[in-house]
C-alpha atoms as a PDB file:
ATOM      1  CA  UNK A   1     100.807  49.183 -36.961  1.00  0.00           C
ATOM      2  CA  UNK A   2      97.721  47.947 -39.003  1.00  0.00           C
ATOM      3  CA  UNK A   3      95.279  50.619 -39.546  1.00  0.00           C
ATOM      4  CA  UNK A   4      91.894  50.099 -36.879  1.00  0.00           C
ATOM      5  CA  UNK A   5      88.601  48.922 -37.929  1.00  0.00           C
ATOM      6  CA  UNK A   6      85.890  50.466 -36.827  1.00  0.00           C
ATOM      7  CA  UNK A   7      82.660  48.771 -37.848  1.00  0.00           C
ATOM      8  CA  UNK A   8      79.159  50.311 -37.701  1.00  0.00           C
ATOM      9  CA  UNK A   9      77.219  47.811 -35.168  1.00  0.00           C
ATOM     10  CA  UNK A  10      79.756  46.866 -32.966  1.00  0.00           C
ATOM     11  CA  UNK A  11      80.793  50.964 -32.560  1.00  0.00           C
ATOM     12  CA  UNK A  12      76.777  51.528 -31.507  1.00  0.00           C
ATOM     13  CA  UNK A  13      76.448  48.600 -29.147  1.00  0.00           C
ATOM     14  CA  UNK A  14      79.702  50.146 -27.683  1.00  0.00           C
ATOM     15  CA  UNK A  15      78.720  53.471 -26.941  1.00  0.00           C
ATOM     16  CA  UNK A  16      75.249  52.220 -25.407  1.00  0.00           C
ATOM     17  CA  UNK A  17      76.789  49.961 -23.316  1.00  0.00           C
ATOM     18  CA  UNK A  18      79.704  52.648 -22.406  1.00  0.00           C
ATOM     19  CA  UNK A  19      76.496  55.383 -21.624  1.00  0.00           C
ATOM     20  CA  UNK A  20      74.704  52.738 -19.427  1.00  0.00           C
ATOM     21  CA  UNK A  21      77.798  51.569 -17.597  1.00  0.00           C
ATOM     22  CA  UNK A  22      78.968  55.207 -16.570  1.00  0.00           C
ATOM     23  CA  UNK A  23      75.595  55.935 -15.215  1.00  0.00           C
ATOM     24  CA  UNK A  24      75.405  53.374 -13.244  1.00  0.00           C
ATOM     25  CA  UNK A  25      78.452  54.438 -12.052  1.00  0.00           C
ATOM     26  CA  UNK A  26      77.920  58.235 -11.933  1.00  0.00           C
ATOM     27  CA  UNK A  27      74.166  57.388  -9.873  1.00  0.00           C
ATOM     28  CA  UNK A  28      76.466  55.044  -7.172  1.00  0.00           C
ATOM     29  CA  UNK A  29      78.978  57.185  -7.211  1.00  0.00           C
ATOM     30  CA  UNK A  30      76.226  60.135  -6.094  1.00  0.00           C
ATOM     31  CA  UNK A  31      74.707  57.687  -3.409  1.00  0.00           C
ATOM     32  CA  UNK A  32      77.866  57.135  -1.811  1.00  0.00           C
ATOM     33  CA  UNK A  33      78.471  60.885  -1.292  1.00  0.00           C
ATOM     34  CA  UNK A  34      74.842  60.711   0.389  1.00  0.00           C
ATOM     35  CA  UNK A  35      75.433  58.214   2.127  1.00  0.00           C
ATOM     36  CA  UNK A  36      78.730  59.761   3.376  1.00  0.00           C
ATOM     37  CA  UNK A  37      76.966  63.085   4.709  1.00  0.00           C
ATOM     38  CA  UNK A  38      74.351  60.927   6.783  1.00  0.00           C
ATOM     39  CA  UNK A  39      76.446  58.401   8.351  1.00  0.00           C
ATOM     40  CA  UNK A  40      78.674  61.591   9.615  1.00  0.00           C
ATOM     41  CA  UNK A  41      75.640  63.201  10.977  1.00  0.00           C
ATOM     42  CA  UNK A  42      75.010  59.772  12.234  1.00  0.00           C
ATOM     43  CA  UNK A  43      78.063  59.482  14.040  1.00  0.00           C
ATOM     44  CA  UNK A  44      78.067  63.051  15.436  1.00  0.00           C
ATOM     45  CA  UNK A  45      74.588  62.952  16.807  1.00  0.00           C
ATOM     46  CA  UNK A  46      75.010  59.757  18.575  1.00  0.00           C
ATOM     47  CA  UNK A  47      76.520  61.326  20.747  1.00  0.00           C
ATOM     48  CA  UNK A  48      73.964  64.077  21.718  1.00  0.00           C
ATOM     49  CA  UNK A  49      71.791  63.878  24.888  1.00  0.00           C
ATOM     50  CA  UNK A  50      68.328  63.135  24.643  1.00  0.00           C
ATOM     51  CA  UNK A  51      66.080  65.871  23.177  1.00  0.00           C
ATOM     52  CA  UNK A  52      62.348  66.560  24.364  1.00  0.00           C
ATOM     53  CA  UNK A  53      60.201  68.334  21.909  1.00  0.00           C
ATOM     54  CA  UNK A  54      56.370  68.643  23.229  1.00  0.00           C
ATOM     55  CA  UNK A  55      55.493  68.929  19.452  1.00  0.00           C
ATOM     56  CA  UNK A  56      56.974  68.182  15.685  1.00  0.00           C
ATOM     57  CA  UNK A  57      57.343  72.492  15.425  1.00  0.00           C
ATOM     58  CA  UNK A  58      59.714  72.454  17.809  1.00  0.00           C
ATOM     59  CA  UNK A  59      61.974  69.727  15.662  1.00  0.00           C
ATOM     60  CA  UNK A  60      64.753  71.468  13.402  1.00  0.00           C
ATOM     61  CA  UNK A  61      64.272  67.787  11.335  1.00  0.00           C
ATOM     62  CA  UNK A  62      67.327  68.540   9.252  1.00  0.00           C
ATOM     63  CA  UNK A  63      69.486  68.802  12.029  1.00  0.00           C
ATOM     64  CA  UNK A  64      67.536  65.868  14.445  1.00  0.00           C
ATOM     65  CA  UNK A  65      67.115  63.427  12.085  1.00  0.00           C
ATOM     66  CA  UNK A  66      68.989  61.005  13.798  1.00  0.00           C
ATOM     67  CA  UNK A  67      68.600  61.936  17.037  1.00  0.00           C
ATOM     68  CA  UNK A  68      67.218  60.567  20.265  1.00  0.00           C
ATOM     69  CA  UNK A  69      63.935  62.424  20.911  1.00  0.00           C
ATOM     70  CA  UNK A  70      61.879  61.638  23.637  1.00  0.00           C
ATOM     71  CA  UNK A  71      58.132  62.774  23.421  1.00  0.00           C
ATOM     72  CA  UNK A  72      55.317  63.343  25.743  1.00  0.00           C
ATOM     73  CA  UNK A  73      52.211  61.698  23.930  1.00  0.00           C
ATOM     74  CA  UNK A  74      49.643  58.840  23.875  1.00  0.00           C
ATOM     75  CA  UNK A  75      50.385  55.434  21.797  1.00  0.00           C
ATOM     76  CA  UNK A  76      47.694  54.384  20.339  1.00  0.00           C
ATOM     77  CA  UNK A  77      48.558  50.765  19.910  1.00  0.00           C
ATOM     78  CA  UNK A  78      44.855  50.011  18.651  1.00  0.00           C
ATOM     79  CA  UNK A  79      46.154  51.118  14.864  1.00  0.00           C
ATOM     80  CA  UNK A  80      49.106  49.322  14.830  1.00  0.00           C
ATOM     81  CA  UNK A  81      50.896  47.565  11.764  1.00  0.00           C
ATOM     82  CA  UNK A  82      52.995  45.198  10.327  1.00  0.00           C
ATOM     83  CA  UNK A  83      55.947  45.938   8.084  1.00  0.00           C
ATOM     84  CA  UNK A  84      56.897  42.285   6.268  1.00  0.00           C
ATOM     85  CA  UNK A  85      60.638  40.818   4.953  1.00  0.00           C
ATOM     86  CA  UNK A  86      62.116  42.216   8.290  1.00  0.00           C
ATOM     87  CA  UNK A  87      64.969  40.472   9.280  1.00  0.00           C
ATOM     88  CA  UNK A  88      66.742  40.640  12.926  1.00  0.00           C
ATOM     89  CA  UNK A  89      70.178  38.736  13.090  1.00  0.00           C
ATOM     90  CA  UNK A  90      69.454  36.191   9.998  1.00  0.00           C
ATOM     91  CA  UNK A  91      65.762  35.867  11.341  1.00  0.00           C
ATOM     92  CA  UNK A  92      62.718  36.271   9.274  1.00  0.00           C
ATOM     93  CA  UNK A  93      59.906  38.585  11.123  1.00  0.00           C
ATOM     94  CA  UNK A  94      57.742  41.846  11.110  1.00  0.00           C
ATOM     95  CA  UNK A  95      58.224  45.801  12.301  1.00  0.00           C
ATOM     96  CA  UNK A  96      55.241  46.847  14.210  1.00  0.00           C
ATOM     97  CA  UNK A  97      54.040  50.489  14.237  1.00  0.00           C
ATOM     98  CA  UNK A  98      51.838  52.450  15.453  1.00  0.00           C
ATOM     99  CA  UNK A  99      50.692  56.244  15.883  1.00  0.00           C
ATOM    100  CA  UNK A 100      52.049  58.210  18.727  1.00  0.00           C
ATOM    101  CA  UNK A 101      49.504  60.957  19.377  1.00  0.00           C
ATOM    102  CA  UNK A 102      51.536  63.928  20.629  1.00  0.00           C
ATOM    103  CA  UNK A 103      50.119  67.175  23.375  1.00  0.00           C
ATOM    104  CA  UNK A 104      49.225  69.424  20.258  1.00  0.00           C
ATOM    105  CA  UNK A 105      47.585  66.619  18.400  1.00  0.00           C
ATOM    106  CA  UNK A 106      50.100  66.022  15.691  1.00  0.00           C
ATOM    107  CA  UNK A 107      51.209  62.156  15.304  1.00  0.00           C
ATOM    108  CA  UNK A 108      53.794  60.579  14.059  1.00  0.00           C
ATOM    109  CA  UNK A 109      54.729  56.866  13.247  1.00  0.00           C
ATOM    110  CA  UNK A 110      56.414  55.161  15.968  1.00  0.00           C
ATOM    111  CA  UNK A 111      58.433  51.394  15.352  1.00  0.00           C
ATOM    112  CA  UNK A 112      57.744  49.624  18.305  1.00  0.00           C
ATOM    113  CA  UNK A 113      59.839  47.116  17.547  1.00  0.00           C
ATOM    114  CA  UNK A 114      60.706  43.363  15.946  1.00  0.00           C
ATOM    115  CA  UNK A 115      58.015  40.186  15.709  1.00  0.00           C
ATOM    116  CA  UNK A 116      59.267  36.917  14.754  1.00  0.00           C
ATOM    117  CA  UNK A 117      57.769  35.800  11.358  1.00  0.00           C
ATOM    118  CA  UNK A 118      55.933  32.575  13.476  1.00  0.00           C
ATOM    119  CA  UNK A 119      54.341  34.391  16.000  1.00  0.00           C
ATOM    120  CA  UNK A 120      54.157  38.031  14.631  1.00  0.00           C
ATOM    121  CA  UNK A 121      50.291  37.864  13.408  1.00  0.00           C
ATOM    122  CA  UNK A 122      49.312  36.933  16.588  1.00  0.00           C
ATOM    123  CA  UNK A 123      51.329  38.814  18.596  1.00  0.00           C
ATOM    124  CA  UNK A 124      50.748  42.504  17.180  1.00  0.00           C
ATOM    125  CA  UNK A 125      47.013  41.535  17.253  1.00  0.00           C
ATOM    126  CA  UNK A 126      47.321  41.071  21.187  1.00  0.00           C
ATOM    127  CA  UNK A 127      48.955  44.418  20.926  1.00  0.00           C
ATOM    128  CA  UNK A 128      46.347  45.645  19.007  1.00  0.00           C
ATOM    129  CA  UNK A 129      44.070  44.842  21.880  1.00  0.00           C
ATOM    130  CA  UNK A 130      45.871  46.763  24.533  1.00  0.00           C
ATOM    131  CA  UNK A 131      44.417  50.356  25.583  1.00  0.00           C
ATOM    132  CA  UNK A 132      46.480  53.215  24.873  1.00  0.00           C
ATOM    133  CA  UNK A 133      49.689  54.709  26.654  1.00  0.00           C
ATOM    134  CA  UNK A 134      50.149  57.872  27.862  1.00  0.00           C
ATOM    135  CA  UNK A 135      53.573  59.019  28.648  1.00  0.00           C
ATOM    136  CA  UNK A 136      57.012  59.910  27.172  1.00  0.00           C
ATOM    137  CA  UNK A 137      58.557  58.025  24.287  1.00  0.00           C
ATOM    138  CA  UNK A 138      62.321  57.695  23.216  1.00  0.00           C
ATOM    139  CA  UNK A 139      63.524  56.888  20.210  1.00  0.00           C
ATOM    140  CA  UNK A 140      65.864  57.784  17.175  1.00  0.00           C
ATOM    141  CA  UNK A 141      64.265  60.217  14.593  1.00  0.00           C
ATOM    142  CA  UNK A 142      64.611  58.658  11.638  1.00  0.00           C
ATOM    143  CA  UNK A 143      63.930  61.042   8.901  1.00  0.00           C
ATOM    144  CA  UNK A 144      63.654  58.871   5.581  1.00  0.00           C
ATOM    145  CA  UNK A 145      65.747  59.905   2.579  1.00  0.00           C
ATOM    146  CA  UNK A 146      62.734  58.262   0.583  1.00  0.00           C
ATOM    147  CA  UNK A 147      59.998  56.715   0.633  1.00  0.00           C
ATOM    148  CA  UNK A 148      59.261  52.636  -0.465  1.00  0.00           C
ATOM    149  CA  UNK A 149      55.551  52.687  -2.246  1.00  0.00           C
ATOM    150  CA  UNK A 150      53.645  49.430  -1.431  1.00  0.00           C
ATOM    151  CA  UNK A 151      51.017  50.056  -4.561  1.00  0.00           C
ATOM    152  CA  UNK A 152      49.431  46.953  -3.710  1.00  0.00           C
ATOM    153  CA  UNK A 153      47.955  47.438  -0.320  1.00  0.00           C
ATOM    154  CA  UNK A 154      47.139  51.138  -1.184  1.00  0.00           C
ATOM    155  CA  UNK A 155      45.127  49.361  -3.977  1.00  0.00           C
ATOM    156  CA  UNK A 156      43.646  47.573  -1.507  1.00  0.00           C
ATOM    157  CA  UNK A 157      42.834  50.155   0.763  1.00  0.00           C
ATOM    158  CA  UNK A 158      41.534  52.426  -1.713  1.00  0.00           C
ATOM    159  CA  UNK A 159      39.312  49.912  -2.826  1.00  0.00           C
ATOM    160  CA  UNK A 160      37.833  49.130   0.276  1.00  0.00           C
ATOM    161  CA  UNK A 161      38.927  45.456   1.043  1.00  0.00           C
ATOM    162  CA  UNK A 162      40.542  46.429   3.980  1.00  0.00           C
ATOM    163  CA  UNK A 163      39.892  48.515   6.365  1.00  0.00           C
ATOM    164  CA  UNK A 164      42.802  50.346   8.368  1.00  0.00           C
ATOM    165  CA  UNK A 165      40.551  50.539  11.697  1.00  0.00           C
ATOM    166  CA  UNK A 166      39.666  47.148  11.955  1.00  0.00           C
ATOM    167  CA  UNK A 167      42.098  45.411  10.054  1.00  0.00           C
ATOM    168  CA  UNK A 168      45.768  44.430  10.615  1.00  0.00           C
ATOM    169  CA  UNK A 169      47.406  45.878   7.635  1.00  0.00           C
ATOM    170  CA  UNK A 170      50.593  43.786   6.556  1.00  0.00           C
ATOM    171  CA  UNK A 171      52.545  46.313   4.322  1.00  0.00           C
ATOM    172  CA  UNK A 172      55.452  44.716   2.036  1.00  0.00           C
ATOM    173  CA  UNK A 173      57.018  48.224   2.022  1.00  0.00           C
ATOM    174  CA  UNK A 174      58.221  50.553   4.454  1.00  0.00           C
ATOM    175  CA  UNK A 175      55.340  52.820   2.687  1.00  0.00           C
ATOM    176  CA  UNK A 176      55.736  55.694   5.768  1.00  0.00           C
ATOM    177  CA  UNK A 177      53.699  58.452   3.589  1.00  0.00           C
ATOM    178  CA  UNK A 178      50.701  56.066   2.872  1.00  0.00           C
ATOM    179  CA  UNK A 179      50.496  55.915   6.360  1.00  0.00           C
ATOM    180  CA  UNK A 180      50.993  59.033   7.502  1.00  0.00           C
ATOM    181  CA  UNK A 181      47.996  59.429   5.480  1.00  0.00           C
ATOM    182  CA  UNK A 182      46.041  57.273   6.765  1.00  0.00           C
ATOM    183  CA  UNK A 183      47.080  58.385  10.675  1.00  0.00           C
ATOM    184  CA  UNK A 184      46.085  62.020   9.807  1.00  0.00           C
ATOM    185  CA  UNK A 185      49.340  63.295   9.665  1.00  0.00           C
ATOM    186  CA  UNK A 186      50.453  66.702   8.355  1.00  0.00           C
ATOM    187  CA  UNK A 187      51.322  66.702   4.436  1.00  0.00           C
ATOM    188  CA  UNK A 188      54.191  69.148   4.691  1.00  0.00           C
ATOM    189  CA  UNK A 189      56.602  67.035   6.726  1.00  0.00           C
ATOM    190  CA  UNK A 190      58.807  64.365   5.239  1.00  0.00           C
ATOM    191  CA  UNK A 191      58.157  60.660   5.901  1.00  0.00           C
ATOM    192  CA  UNK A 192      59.651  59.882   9.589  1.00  0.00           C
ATOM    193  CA  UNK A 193      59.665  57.404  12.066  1.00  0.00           C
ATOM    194  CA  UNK A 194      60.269  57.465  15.514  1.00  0.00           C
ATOM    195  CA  UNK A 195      62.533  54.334  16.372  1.00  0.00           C
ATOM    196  CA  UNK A 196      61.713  53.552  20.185  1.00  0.00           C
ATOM    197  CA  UNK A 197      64.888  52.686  22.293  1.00  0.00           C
ATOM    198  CA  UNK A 198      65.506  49.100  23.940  1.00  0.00           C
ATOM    199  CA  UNK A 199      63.811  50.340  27.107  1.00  0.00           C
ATOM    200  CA  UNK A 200      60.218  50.155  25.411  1.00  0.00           C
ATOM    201  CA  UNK A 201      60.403  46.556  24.513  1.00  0.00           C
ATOM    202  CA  UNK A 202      58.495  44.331  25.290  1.00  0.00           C
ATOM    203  CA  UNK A 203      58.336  40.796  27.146  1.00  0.00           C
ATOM    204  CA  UNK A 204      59.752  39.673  24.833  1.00  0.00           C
ATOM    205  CA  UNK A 205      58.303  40.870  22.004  1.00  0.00           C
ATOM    206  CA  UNK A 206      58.222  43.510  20.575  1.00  0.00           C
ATOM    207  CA  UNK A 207      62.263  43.950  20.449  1.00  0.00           C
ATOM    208  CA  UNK A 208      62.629  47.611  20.279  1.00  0.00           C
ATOM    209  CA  UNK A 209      66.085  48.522  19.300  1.00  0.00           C
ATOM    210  CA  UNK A 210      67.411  51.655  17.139  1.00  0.00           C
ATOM    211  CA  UNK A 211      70.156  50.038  15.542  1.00  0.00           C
ATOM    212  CA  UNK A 212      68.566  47.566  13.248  1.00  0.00           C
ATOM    213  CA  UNK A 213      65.802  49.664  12.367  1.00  0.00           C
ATOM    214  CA  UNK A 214      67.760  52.489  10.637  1.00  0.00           C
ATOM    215  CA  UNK A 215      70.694  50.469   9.730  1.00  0.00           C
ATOM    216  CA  UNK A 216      70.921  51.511   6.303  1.00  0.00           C
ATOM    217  CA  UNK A 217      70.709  48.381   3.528  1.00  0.00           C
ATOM    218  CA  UNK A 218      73.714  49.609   1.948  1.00  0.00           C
ATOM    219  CA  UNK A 219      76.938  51.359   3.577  1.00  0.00           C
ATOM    220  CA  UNK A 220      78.786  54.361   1.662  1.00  0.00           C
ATOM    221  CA  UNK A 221      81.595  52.062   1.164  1.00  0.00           C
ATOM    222  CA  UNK A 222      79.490  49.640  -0.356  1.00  0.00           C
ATOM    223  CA  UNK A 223      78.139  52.380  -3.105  1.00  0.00           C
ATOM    224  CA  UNK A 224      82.043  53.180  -3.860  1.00  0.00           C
ATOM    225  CA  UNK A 225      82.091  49.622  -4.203  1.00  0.00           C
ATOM    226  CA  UNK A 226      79.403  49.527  -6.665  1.00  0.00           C
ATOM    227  CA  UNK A 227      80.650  52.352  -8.563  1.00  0.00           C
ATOM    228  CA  UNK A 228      84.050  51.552  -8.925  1.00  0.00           C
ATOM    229  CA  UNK A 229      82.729  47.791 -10.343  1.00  0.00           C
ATOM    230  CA  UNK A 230      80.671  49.977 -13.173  1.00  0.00           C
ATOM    231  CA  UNK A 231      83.050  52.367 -14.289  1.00  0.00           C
ATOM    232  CA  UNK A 232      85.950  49.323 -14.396  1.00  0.00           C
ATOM    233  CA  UNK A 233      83.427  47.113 -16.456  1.00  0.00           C
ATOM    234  CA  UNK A 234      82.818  50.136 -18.968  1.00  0.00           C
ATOM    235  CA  UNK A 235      86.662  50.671 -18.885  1.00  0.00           C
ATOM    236  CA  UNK A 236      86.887  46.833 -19.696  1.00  0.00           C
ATOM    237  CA  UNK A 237      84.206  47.202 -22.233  1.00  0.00           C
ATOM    238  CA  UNK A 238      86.096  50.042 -24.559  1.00  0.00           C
ATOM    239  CA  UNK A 239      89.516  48.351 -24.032  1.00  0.00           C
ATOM    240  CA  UNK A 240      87.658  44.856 -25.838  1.00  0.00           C
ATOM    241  CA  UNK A 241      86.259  47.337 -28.167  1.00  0.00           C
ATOM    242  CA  UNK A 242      89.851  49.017 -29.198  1.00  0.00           C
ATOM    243  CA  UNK A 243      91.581  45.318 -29.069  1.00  0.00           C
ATOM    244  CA  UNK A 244      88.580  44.318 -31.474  1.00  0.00           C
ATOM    245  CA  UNK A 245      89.010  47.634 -33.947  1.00  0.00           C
ATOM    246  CA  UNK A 246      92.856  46.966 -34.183  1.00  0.00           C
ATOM    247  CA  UNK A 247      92.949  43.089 -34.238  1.00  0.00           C
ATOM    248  CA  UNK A 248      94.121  42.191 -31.188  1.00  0.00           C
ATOM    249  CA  UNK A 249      91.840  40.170 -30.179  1.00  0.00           C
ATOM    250  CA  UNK A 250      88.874  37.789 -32.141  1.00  0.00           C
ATOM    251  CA  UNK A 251      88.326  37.903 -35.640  1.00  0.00           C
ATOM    252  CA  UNK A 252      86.697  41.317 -36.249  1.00  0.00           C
ATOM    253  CA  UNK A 253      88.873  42.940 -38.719  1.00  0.00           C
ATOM    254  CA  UNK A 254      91.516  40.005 -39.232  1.00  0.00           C
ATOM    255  CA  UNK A 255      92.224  39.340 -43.175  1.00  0.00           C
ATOM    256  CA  UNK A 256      91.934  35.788 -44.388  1.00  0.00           C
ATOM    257  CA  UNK A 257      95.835  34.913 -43.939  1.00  0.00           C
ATOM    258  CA  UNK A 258      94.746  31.935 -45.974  1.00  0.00           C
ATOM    259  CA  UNK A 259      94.323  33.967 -49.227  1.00  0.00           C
ATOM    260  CA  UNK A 260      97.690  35.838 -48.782  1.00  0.00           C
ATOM    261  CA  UNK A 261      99.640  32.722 -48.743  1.00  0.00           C
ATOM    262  CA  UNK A 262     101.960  32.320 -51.637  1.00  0.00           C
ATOM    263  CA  UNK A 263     101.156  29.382 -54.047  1.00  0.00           C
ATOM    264  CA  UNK A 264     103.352  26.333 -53.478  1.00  0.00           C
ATOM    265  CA  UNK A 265     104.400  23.813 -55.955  1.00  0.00           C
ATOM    266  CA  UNK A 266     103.729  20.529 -55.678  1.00  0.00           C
ATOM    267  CA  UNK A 267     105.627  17.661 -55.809  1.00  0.00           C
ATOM    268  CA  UNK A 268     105.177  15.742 -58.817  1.00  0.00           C
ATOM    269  CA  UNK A 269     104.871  11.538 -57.549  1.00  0.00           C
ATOM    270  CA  UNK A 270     106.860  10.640 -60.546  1.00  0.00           C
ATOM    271  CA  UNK A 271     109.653  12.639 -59.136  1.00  0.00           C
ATOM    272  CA  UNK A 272     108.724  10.892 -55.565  1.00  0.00           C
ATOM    273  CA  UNK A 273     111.991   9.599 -53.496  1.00  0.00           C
ATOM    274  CA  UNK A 274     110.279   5.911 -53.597  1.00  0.00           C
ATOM    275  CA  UNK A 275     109.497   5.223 -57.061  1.00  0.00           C
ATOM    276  CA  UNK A 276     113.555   6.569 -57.849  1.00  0.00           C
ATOM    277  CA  UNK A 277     115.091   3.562 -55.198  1.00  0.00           C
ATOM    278  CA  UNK A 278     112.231   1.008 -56.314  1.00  0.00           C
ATOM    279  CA  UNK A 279     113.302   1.633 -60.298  1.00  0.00           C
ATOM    280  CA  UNK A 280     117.076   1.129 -58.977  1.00  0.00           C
END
C-alpha cells in the first residue's frame, strides 16, 4: 500500500467543512429531540377536556401549552392585525389577531383565524370596525418555542409612520412579543397565542381552525431527516478526502507514471520490414 498524502490546503478545507457539516447536524439533530417532546405533549393533551382559567395566573403554561382553554374576556377586534405569507391548503392569505382582554385585565393575543390574500385587507378592516365581544373564548394555547422578529415594521412603528391604533399593521413575521408590547401585555410571560376553535369563525371569513395555526413548519422526523443528510455528507466529505490522500481517486498525490516508464528503443527505418522486401 502506497504511503498517504496529506497536503496542507486540502487537509484545512477538510476539517472546516467536516466542523460545519457536524453542526449542522448536531443543531438538527437537537431540534428533532425538541420537536419530539412537544409533539408528545401534543398528542397527550389533545385529548384533555376543555380548561377555563378566569386569568393567565391560573395557567401552569408549561403544562397547557397546547391545550384547549376557554376564557371569559372581551375581544377587542378594534386592534386587530394581519400576519402575511399565511398559507391554508396551497392558498395564499393572512392570520388576523387581535387582543382578548381578560376579567383581571391581563390580555393576550388571540388568532381569529385565516383571510384569503384577495380579500384579506378589506375584510379584517370590516372587522376592525365591529364593537367588541364579551364572552368566553376557546382555543389552543399555543405557547411559542420562539419568537420570529419582524425588524422592519418595529422600525416603522418606532418611528412613527404607523400608528398601531389607527392603522392596520401587516406584520411579515409572527413577531408575538412586539405585540404583546404594544397590547400592554405582561413582560414576564413567554410569547403565546390563543388559537380560537372552528366554532368562532366567521361567515366565512375569518376561518378559525387550531390545526393549521400551530402546525409546526417542520415535523421531528423531518429534523432526523435533516440531520442524518449532514452528518452522511460530512461522512462523504472525509471518505473523498482519504480516497484523495491515498490515490484513489483524482490526481492529488498520483506520480507522473509517464516519467517512470522505461526508455524504449526505437526502430531504426533502415532496418524497416519494407525497405528489406523492396531491396529483394
Amino acid at each position: 500500500m502506497r504511503r498517504p498524502t496529506f497536503l496542507p490546503v486540502p487537509t484545512a478545507a477538510t476539517l472546516l467543512g467536516l466542523g460545519i457539516l457536524v453542526s449542522l447536524g448536531t443543531w438538527q439533530y437537537g431540534r428533532y429531540q425538541e420537536k419530539l417532546g412537544v409533539e408528545a405533549a401534543v398528542s397527550t393533551r389533545a385529548d384533555l377536556p376543555p380548561k377555563t382559567a378566569r386569568s393567565i395566573d391560573a395557567l401552569d403554561l408549561t403544562q397547557d401549552s397546547h391545550r384547549v382553554i376557554t376564557f371569559a374576556g372581551t375581544l377587542r377586534r378594534g386592534e386587530g392585525v394581519l400576519f402575511k405569507h399565511r398559507t391554508l391548503e396551497g392558498r395564499p392569505g393572512y392570520w388576523l389577531a387581535a387582543p382578548l382582554e381578560l376579567e383581571d385585565g391581563a390580555r393576550v393575543i388571540a388568532n381569529l383565524g385565516w383571510l384569503p390574500v384577495r380579500d384579506g385587507v378589506a375584510l379584517a378592516e370590516a372587522e376592525r370596525e365591529r364593537p367588541p365581544e364579551v364572552g368566553e373564548f376557546t382555543g389552543l394555547l399555543h405557547v411559542l418555542d420562539r419568537n420570529i422578529e419582524d425588524a422592519r415594521m418595529r422600525a416603522r412603528v418606532g418611528r412613527g409612520e404607523v400608528d398601531p391604533s389607527d392603522d392596520l399593521l401587516e406584520w411579515n413575521s409572527y413577531d408575538v412579543e412586539a405585540l404583546s408590547a404594544l397590547y400592554g401585555m405582561l413582560d414576564d410571560f413567554p410569547p403565546m397565542v390563543l388559537v380560537l376553535t372552528e366554532k368562532h369563525s366567521g361567515d366565512p371569513f375569518p376561518m378559525a381552525s387550531t390545526s393549521y395555526v400551530t402546525k409546526p413548519y417542520m415535523t421531528s422526523d423531518r429534523h432526523l431527516g435533516y440531520s442524518a443528510f449532514w452528518y452522511t455528507t460530512g461522512a462523504a466529505l472525509l471518505l473523498l478526502y482519504m480516497g484523495a490522500a491515498f490515490g484513489v481517486v483524482g490526481s492529488w498525490g498520483k506520480k507522473d507514471q509517464s516519467r517512470e516508464r522505461p526508455d524504449e528503443p526505437l526502430e531504426s527505418p533502415l532496418e524497416s520490414p519494407l525497405e528489406d522486401d523492396s531491396r529483394s
